[in-house]
Every structure is written in structure tokens, then in C-alpha cells.
Protein backbone atom coordinates (compact mmCIF):
# COMPACT_ATOMS: atom_id res chain seq x y z
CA UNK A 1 19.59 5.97 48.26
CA UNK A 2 17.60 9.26 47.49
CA UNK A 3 15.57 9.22 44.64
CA UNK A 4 15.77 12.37 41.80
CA UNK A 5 11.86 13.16 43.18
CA UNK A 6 13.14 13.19 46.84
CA UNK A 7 15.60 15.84 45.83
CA UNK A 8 13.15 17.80 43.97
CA UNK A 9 10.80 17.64 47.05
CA UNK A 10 13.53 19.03 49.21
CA UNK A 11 13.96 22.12 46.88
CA UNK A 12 10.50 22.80 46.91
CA UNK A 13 10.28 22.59 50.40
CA UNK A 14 13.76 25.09 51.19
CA UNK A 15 11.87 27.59 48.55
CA UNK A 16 9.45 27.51 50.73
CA UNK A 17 11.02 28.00 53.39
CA UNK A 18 12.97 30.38 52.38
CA UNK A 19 10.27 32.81 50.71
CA UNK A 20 8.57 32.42 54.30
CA UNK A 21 11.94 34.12 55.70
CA UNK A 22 12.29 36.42 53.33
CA UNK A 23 8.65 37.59 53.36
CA UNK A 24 8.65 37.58 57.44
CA UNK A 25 11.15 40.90 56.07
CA UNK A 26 9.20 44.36 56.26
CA UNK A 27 10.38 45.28 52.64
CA UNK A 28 10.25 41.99 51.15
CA UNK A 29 6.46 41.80 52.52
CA UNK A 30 6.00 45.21 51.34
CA UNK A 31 7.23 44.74 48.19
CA UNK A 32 5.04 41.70 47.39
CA UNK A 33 1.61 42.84 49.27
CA UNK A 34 1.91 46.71 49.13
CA UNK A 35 1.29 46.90 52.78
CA UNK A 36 3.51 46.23 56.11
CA UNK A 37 3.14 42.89 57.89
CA UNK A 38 1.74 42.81 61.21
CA UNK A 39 3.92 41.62 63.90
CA UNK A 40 2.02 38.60 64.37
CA UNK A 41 2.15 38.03 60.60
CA UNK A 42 6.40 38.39 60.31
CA UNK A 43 6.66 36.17 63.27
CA UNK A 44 4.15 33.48 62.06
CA UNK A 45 6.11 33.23 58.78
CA UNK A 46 9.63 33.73 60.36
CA UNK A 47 8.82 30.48 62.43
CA UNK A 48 7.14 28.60 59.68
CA UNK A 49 10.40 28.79 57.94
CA UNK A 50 12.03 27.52 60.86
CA UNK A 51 10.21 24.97 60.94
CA UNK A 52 10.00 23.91 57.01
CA UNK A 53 13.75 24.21 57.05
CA UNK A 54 13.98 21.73 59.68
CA UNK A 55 11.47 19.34 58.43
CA UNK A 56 13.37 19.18 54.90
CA UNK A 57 16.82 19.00 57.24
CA UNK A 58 15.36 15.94 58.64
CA UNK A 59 14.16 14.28 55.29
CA UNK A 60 17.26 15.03 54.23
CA UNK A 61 19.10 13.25 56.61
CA UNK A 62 17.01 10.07 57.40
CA UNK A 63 17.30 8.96 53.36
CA UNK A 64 20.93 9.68 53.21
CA UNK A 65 22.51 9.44 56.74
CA UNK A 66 23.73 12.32 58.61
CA UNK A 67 27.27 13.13 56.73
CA UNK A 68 25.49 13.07 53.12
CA UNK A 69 21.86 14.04 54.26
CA UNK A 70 23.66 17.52 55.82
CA UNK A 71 26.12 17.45 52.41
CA UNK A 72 22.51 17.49 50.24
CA UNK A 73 20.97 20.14 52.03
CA UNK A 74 23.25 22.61 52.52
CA UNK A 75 23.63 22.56 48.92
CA UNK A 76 19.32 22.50 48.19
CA UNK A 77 19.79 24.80 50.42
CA UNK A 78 22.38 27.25 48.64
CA UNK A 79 20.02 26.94 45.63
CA UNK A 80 17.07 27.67 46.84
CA UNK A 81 18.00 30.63 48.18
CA UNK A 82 19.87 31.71 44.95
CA UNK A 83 15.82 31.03 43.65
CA UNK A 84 14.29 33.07 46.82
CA UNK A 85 16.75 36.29 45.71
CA UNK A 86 15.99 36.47 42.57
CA UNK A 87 12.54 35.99 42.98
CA UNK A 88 12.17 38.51 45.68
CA UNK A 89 14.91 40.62 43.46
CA UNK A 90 12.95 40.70 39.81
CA UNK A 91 9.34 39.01 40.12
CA UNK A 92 8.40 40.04 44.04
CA UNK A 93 4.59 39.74 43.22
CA UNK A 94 4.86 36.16 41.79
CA UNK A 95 6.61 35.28 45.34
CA UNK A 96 3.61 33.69 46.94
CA UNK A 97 2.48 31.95 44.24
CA UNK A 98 5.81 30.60 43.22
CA UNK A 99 5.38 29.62 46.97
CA UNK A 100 1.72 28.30 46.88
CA UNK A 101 3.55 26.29 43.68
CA UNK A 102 6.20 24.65 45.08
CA UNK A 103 4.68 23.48 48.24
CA UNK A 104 2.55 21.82 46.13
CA UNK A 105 4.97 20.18 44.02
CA UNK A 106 6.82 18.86 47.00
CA UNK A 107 4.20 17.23 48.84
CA UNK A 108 3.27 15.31 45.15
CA UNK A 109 7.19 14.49 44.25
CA UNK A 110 7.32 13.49 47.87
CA UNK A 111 4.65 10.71 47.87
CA UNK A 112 5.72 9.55 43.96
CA UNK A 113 9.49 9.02 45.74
């Protein structure tokens, strides 16, 4: 059984995730930092979300089993990026801090569950 904090922990982490994809975007970036990314900048945070994503993707799935573990995040999932839109949408500038925020959340919910 997944615990509420577990759950949380997985948002977190798919904001994260998320905002790294969305900010490995030219306009997203420029939007946010008032300057263009560097290749080697959109690439480092294009894989990072890669890699988040999976490492939440497998959380998910060794608490709960593959069928509900797959069922969970693709809906986290769903959310978080409804959070990432309208974050990068409204408030781009609060972006990496909501970021810096959540990533910090989730490793704390994820040692309390």
C-alpha cells in the first residue's frame, strides 16, 4: 500500500520533471531567464527529466505493482503537467523556484513515507 506522502512525493518529483522538459524549450527558458539556453543547457535538462520521470515511474511501480503503480502515475503524471502549464503559462519566473520547491518537498515526504 502507498502511503498519502508517497503520492505527494511522486507529484513533486513529475513537477519536476516536467518543468525540466518544459524549460529544456527555447521559449519556455526564455521566458523564465530572459536569455536562450545553450545547447548543452536544453539537453542537460531535457535528459534530467528523462531521467526524474523514470525514477518516479519506478517508485511508482515497486509500492503498488506494475498494473496500479503505471495506473498512479499516469495520472501524477496528467496533473503535474496541468501544474507545469500553468506555471509556465501565468507565473514563468516563479518556475524554478516552484522547481527548487518541490524537489525539496519530495525528497522530505519521501523519507517521512
Amino acid at each position: 500500500m502507498i502511503s498519502n506522502s508517497m503520492t505527494l512525493s511522486l507529484l513533486t518529483f513529475s513537477y519536476l520533471a516536467l518543468g525540466c522538459m518544459a524549460l529544456a524549450m527555447f521559449s519556455h527558458f526564455r521566458d523564465t531567464f530572459k536569455r536562450s539556453p545553450t545547447p548543452a543547457q536544453s539537453r542537460g535538462l531535457y535528459w534530467t527529466g528523462w531521467g526524474i520521470l523514470t525514477l518516479s515511474y519506478y517508485l511508482g511501480i515497486r509500492y503498488l505493482g506494475f498494473a496500479y503503480g503505471s495506473i498512479l502515475f499516469t495520472g501524477i503524471l496528467s496533473f503535474a503537467g496541468l501544474l507545469v502549464i500553468l506555471t509556465a503559462s501565468y507565473q514563468p519566473k516563479h518556475l524554478p523556484h516552484l522547481m527548487a520547491g518541490s524537489s525539496s518537498l519530495g525528497v522530505a515526504l519521501m523519507f517521512i513515507g
